[in-house]
N, C-alpha and C. Protein backbone atom coordinates (compact mmCIF):
# COMPACT_ATOMS: atom_id res chain seq x y z
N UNK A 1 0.83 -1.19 0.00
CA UNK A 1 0.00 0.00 0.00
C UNK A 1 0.88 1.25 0.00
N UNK A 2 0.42 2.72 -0.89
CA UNK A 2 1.11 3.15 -1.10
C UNK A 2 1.07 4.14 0.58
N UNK A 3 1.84 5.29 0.72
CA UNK A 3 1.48 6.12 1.94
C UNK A 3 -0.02 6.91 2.32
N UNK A 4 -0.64 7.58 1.42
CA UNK A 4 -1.57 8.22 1.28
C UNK A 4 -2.84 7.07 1.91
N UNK A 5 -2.65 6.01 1.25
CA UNK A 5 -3.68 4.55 1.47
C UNK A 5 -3.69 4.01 2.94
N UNK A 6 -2.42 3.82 3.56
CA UNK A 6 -2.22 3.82 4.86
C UNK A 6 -2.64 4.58 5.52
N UNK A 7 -2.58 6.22 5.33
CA UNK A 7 -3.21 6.97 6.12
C UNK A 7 -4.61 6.60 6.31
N UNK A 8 -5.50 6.82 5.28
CA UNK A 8 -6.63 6.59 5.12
C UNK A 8 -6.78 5.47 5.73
N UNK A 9 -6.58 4.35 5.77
CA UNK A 9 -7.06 3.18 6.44
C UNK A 9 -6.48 3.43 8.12
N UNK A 10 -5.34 4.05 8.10
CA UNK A 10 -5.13 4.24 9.90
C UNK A 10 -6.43 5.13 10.33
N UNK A 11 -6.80 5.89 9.59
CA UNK A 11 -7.54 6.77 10.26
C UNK A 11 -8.96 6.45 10.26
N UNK A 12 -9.46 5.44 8.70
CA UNK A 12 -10.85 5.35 8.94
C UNK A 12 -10.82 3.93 10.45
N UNK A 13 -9.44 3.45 10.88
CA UNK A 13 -9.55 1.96 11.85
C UNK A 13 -9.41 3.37 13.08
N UNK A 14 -8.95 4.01 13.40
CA UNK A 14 -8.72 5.19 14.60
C UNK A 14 -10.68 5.50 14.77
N UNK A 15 -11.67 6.07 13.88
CA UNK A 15 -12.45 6.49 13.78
C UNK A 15 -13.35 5.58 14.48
N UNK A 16 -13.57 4.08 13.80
CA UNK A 16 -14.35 3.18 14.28
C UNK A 16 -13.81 3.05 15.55
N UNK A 17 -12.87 2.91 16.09
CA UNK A 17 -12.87 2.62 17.38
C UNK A 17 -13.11 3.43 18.46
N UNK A 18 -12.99 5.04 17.35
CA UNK A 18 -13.21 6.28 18.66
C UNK A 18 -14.83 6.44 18.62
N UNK A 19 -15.75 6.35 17.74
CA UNK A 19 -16.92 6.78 17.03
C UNK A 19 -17.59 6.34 18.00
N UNK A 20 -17.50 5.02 18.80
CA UNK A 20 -18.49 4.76 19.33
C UNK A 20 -18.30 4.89 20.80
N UNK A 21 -17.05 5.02 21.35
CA UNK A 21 -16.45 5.19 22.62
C UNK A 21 -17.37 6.74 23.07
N UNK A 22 -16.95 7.93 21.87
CA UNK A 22 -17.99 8.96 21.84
C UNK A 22 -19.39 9.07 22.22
N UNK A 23 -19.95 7.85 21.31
CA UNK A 23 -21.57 8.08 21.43
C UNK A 23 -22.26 7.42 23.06
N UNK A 24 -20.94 6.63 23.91
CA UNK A 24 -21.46 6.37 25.13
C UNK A 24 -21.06 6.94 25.76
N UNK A 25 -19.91 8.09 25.78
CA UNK A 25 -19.68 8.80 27.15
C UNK A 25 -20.64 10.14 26.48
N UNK A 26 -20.67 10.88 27.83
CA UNK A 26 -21.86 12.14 27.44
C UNK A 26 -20.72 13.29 27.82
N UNK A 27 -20.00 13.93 27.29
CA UNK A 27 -18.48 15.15 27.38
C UNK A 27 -19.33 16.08 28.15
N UNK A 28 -20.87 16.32 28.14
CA UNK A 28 -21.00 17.75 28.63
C UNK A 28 -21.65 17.14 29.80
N UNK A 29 -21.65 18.06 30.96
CA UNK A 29 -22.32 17.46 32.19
C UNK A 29 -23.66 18.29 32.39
N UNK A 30 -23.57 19.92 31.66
CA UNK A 30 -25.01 20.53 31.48
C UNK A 30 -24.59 21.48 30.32
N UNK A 31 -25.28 21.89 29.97
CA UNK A 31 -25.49 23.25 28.91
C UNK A 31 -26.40 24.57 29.67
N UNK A 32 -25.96 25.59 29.26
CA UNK A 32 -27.25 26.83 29.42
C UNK A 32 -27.07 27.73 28.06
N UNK A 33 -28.16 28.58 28.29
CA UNK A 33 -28.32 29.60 27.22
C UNK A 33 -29.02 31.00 28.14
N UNK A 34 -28.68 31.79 28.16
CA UNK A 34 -29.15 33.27 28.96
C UNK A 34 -29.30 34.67 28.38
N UNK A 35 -29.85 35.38 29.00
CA UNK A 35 -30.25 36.59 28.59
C UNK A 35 -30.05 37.73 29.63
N UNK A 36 -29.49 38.79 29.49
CA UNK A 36 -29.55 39.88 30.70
C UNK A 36 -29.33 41.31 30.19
N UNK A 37 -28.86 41.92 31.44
CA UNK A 37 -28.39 43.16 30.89
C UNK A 37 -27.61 43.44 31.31
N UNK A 38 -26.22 44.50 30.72
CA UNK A 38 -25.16 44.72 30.64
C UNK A 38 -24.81 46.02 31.03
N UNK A 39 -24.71 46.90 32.18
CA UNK A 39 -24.19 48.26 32.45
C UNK A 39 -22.40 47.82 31.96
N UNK A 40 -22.09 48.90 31.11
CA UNK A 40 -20.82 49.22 30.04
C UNK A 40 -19.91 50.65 30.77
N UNK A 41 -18.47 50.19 30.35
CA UNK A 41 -17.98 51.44 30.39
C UNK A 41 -17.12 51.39 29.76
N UNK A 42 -16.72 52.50 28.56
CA UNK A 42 -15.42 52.51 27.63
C UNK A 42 -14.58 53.61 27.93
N UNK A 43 -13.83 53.73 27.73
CA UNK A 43 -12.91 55.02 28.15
C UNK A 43 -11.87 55.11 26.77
N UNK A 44 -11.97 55.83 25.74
CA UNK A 44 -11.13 55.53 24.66
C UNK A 44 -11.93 56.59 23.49
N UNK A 45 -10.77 56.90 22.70
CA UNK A 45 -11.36 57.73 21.88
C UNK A 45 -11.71 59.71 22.08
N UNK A 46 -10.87 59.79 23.01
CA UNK A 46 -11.03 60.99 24.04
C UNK A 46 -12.79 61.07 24.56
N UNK A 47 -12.88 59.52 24.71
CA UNK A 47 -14.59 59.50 25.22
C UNK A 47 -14.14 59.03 26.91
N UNK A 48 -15.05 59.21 27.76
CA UNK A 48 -15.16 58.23 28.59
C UNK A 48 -17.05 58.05 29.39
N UNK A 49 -17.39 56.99 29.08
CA UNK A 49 -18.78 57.22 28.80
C UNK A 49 -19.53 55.78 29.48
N UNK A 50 -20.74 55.52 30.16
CA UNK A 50 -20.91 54.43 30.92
C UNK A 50 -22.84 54.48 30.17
N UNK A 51 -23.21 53.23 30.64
CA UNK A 51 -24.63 53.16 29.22
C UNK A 51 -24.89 51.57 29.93
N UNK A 52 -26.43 51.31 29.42
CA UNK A 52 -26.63 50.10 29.37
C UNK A 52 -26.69 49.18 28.66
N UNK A 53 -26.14 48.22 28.23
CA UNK A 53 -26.50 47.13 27.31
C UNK A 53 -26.86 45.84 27.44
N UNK A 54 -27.28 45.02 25.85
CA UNK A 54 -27.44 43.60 26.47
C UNK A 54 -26.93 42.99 25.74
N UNK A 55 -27.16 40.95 26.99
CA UNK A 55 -26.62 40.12 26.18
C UNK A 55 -26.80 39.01 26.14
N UNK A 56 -25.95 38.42 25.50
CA UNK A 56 -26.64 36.84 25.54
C UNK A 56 -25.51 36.22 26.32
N UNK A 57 -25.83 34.83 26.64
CA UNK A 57 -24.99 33.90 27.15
C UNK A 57 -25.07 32.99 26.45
N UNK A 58 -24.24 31.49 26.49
CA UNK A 58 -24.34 30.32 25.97
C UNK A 58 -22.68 29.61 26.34
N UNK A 59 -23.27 28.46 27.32
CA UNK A 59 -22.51 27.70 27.68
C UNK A 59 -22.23 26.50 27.75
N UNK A 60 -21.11 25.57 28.30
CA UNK A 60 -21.18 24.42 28.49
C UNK A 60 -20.41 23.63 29.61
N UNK A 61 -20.81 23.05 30.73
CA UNK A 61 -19.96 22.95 31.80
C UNK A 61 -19.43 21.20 31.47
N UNK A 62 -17.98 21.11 31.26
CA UNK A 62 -17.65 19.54 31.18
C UNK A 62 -17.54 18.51 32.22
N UNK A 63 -17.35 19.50 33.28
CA UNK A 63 -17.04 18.78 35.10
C UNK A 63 -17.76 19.95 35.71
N UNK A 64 -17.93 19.84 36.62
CA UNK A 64 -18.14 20.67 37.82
C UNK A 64 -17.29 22.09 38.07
N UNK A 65 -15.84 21.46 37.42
CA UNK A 65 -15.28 23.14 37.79
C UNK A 65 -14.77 23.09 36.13
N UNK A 66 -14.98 22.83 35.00
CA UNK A 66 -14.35 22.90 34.08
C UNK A 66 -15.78 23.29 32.70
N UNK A 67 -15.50 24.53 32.11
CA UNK A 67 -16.62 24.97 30.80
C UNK A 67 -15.99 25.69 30.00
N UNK A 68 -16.97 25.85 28.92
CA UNK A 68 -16.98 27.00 28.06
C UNK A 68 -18.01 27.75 27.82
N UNK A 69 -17.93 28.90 27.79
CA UNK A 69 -18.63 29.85 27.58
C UNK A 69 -18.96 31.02 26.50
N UNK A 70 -19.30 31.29 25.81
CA UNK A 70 -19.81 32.83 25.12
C UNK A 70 -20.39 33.99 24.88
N UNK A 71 -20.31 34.87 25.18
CA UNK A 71 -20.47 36.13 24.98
C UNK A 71 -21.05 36.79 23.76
N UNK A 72 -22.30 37.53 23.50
CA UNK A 72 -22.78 38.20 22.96
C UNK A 72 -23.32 39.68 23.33
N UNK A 73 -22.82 40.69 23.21
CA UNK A 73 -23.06 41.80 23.24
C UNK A 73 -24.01 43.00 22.58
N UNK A 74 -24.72 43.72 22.97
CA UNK A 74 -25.03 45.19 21.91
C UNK A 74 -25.84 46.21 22.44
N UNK A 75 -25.88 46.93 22.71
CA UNK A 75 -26.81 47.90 22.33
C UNK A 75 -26.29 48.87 23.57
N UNK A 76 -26.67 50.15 23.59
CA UNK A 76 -26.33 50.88 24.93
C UNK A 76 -25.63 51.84 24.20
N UNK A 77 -26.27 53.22 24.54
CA UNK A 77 -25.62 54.27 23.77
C UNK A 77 -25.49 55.68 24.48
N UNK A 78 -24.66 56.44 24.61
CA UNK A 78 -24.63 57.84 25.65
C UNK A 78 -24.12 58.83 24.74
N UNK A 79 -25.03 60.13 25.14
CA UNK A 79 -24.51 61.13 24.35
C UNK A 79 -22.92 62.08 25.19
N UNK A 80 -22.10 62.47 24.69
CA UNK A 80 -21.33 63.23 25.67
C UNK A 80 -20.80 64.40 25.65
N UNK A 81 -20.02 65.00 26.59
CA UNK A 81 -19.77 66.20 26.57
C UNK A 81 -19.14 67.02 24.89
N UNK A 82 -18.47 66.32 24.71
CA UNK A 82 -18.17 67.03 23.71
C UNK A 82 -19.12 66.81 21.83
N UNK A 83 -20.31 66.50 21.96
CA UNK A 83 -21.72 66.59 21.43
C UNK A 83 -21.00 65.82 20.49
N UNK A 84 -20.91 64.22 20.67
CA UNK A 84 -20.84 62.97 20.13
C UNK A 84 -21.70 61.80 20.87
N UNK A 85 -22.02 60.82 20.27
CA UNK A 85 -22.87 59.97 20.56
C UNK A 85 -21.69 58.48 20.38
N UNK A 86 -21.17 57.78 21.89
CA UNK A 86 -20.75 56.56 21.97
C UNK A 86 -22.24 55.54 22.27
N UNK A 87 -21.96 54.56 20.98
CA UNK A 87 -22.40 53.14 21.12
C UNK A 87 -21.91 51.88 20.99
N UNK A 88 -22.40 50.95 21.42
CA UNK A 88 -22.02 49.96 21.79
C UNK A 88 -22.13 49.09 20.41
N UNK A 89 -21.67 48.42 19.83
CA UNK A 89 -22.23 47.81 18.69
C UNK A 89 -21.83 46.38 18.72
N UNK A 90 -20.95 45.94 19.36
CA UNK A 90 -21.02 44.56 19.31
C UNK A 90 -19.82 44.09 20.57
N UNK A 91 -19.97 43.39 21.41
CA UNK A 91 -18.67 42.58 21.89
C UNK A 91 -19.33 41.07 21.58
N UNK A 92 -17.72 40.19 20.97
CA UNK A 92 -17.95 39.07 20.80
C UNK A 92 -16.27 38.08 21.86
N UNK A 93 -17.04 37.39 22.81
CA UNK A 93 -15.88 36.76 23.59
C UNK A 93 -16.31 35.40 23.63
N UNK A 94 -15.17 34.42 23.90
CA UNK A 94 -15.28 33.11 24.17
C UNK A 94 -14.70 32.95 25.11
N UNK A 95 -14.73 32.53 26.57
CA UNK A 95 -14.18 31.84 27.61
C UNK A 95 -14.03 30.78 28.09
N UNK A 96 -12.72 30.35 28.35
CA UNK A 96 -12.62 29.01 29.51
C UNK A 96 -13.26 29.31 30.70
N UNK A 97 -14.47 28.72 31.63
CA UNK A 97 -15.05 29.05 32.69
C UNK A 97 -14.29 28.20 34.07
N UNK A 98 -13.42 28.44 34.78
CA UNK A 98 -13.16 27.71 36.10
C UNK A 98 -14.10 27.87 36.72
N UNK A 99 -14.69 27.18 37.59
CA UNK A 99 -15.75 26.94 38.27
C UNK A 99 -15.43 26.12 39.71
N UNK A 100 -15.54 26.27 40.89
CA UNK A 100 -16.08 26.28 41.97
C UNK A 100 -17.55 26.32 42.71
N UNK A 101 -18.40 24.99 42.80
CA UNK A 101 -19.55 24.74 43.34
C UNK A 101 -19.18 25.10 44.92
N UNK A 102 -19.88 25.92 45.89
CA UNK A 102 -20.42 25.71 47.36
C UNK A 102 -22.03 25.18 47.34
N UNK A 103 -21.75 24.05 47.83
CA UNK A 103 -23.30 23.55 48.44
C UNK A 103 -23.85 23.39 46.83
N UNK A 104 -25.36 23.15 47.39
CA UNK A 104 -25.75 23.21 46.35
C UNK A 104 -26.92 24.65 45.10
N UNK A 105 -26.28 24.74 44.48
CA UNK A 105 -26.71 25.70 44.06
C UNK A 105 -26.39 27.35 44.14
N UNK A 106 -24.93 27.07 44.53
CA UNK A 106 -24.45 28.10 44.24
C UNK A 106 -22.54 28.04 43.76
N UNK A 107 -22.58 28.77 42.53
CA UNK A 107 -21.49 28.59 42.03
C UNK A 107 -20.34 30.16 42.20
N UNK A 108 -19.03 30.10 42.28
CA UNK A 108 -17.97 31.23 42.10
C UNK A 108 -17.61 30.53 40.71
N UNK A 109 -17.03 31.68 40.05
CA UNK A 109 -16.49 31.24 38.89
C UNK A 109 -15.10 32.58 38.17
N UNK A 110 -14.52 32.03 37.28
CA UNK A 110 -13.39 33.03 36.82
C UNK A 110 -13.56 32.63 35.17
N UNK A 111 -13.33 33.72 34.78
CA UNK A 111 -13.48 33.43 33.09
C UNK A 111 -12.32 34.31 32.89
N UNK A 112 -11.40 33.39 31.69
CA UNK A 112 -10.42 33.58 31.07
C UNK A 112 -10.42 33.63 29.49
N UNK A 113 -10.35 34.74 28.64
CA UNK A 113 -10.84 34.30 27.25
C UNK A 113 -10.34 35.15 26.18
N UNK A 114 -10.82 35.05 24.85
CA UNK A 114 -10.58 36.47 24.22
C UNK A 114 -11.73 37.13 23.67
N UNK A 115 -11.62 38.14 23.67
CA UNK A 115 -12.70 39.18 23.15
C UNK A 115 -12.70 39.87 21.70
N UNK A 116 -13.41 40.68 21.23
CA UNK A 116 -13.52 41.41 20.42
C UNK A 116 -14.55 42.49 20.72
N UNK A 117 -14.27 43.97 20.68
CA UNK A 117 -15.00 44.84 20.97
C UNK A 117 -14.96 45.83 19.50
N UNK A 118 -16.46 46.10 19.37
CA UNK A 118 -16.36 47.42 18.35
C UNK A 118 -17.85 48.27 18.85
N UNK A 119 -16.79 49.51 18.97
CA UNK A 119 -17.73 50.55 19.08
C UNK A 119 -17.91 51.81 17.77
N UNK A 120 -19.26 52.60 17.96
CA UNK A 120 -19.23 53.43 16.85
C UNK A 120 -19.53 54.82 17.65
N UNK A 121 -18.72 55.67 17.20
CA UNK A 121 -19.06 57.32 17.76
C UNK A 121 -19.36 58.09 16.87
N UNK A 122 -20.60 58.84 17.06
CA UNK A 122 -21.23 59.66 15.64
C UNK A 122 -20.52 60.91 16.19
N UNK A 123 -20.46 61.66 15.03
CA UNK A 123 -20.35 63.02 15.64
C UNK A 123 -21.54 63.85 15.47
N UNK A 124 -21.35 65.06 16.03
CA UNK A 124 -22.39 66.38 16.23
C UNK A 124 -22.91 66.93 14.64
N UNK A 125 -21.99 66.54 13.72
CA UNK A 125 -22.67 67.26 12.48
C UNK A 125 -22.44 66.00 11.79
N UNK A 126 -23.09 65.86 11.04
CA UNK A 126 -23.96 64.61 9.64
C UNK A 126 -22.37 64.93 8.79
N UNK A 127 -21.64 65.87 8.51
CA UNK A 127 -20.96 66.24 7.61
C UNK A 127 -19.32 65.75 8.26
N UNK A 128 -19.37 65.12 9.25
CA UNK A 128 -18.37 64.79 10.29
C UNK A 128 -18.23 62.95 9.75
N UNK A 129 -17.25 62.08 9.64
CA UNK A 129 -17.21 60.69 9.67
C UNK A 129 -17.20 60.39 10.82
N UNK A 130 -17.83 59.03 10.85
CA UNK A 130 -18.31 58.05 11.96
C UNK A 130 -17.12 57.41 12.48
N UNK A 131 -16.50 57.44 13.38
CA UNK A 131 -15.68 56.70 14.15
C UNK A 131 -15.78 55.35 14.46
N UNK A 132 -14.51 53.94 14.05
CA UNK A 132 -15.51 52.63 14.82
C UNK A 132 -14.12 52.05 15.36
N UNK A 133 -14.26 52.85 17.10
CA UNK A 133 -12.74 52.01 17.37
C UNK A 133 -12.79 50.56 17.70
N UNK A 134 -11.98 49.95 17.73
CA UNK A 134 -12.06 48.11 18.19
C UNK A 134 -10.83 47.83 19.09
N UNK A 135 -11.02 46.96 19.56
CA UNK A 135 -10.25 46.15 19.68
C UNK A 135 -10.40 44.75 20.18
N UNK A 136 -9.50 43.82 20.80
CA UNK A 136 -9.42 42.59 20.43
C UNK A 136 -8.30 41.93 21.26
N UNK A 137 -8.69 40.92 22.08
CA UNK A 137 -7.39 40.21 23.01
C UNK A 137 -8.11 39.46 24.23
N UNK A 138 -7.02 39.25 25.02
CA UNK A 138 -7.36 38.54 26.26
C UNK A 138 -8.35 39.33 27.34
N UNK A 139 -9.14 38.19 27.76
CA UNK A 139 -10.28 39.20 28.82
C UNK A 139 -10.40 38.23 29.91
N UNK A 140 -10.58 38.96 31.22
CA UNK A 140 -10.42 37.90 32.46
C UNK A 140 -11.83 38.69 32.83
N UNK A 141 -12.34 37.94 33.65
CA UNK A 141 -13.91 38.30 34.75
C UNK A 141 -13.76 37.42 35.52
N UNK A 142 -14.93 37.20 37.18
CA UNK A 142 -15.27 36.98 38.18
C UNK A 142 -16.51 37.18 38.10
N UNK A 143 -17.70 35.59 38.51
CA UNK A 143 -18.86 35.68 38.69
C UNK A 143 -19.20 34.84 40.02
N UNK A 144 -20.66 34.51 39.92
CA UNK A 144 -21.29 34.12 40.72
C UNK A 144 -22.48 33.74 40.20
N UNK A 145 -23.11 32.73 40.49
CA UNK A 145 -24.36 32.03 39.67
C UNK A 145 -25.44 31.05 41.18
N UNK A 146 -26.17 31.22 41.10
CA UNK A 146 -27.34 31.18 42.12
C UNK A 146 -28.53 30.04 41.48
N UNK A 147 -28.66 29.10 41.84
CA UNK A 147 -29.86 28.37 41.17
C UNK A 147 -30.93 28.83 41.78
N UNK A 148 -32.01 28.95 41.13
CA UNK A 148 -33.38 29.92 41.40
C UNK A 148 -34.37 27.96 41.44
N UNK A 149 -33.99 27.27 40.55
CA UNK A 149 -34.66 25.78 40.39
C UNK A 149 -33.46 24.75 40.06
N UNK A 150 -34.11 23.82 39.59
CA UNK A 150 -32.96 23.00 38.40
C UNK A 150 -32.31 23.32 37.34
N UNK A 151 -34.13 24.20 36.74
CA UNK A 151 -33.24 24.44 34.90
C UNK A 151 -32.84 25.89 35.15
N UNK A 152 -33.26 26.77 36.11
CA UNK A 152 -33.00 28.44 36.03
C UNK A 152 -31.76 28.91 37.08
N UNK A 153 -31.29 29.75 36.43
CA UNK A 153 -30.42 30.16 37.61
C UNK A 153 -30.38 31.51 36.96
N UNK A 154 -29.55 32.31 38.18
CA UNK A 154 -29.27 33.57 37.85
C UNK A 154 -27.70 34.24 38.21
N UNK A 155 -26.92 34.59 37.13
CA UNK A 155 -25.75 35.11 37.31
C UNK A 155 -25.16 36.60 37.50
N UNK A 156 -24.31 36.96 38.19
CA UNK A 156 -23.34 38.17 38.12
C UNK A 156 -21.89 38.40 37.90
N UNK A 157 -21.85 39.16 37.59
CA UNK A 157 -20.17 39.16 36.82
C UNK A 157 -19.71 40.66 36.87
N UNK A 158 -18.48 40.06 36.49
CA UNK A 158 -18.10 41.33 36.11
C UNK A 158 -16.50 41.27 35.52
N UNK A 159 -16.87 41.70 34.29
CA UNK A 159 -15.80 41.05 33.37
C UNK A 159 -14.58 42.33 32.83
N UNK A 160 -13.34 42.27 32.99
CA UNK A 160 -12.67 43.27 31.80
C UNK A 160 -12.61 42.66 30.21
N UNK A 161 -13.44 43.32 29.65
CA UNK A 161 -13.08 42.25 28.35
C UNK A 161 -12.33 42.55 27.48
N UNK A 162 -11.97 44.69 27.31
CA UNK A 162 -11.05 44.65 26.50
C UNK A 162 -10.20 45.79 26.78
N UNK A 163 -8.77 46.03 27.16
CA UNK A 163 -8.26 47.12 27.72
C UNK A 163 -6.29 46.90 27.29
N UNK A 164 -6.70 47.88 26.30
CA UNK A 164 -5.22 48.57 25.90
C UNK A 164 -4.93 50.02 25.39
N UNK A 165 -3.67 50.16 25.13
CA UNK A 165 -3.64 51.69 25.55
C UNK A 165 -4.61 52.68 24.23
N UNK A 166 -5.17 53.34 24.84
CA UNK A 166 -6.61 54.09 24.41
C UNK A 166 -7.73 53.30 24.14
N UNK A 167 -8.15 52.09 24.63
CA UNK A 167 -9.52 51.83 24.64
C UNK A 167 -9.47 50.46 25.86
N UNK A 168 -10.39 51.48 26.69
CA UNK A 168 -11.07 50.14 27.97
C UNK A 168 -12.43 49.95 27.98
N UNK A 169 -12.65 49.17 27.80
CA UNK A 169 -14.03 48.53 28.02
C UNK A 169 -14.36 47.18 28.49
N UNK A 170 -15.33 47.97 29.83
CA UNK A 170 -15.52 46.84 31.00
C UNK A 170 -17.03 46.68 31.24
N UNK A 171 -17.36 45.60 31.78
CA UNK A 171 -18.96 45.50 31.87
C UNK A 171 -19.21 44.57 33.41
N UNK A 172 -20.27 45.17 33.59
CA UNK A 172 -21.10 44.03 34.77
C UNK A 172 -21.55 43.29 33.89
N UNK A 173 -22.65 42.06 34.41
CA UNK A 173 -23.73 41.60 33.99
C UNK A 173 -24.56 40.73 34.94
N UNK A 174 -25.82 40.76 34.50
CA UNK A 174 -26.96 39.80 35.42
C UNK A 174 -27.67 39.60 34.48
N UNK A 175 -27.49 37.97 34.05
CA UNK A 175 -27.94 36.80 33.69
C UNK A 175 -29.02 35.94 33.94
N UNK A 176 -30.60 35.79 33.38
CA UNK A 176 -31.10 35.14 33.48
C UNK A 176 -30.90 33.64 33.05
N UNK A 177 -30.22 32.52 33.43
CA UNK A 177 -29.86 31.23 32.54
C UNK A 177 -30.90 29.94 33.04
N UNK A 178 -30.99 29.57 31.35
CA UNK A 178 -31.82 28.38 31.55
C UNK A 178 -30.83 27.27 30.92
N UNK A 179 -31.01 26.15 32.51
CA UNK A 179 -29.78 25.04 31.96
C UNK A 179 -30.76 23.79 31.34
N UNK A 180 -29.89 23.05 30.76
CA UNK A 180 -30.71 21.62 29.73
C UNK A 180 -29.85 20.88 29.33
């Protein structure tokens, strides 16, 4: 057999033996999906400006102290002193979730991840271009999550998600999550 042929046969004999090892262990131990709202603060852009926004959640816990998590961001907009309008237009993050259970039904947690932030600043006259600073990198937070039942719980946080020199942007959040 030539090399290319070997591969193929190592890998479709690797597959059958992993394929089904897969379909009996279960990798996730729960899932959620959530909704909340987001008090924001950016400081960048000779802005520094605080607003509300929202977001989504969507997670997956593999052990007890081990997940992943995601981040969806938007909306929240402040007018400011110098007669420009900062908004929020999108943060997109993915996190590793460490996790720590006390008792039952209540969790500490640390999220480690990267982000992406873009904001847009209008200016005072229509005849002025639109500003859209970004940025993009590592983001650490600290939460806390409360079971309200089995499938509901409710979270708080508070995350840095994106901060280098001329643009910080940091957020709380409180999380309605439904687990399944």
């Amino acid at each position: 057999m030539t090399g290319p042929s070997k591969r193929a046969l190592l890998g479709i004999g690797l597959s059958a033996l992993i394929v089904p090892a897969l379909g009996q262990a279960n990798p996730i131990e729960e899932a959620y999906i959530g909704a909340g709202l987001m008090p924001w603060q950016y400081e960048g852009a000779g802005e520094d400006v605080e607003a509300i926004g929202g977001r989504l959640v969507g997670g997956v816990m593999f052990t007890d102290h081990l997940g992943v998590e995601a981040h969806f961001a938007w909306m929240g907009e402040e007018d400011t002193a110098s007669r420009r309008t900062v908004e929020l237009d999108s943060v997109d993050s993915v996190f590793v979730r460490i996790n720590r259970r006390f008792g039952e039904g209540f969790d500490l947690y640390a999220l480690a991840g990267y982000t992406s932030v873009q904001m847009v600043i209008r200016p005072r006259f229509a005849s002025d271009n639109d500003e859209s600073p970004s940025a993009s990198g590592v983001s650490i937070g600290l939460g806390a999550e409360w079971a309200i039942d089995p499938q509901w719980s409710v979270a708080l946080d508070a995350i840095d998600y994106a901060s280098e020199p001329g643009f910080d942007f940091e957020a709380l959040g409180a999380t309605l999550r439904w687990h399944f």
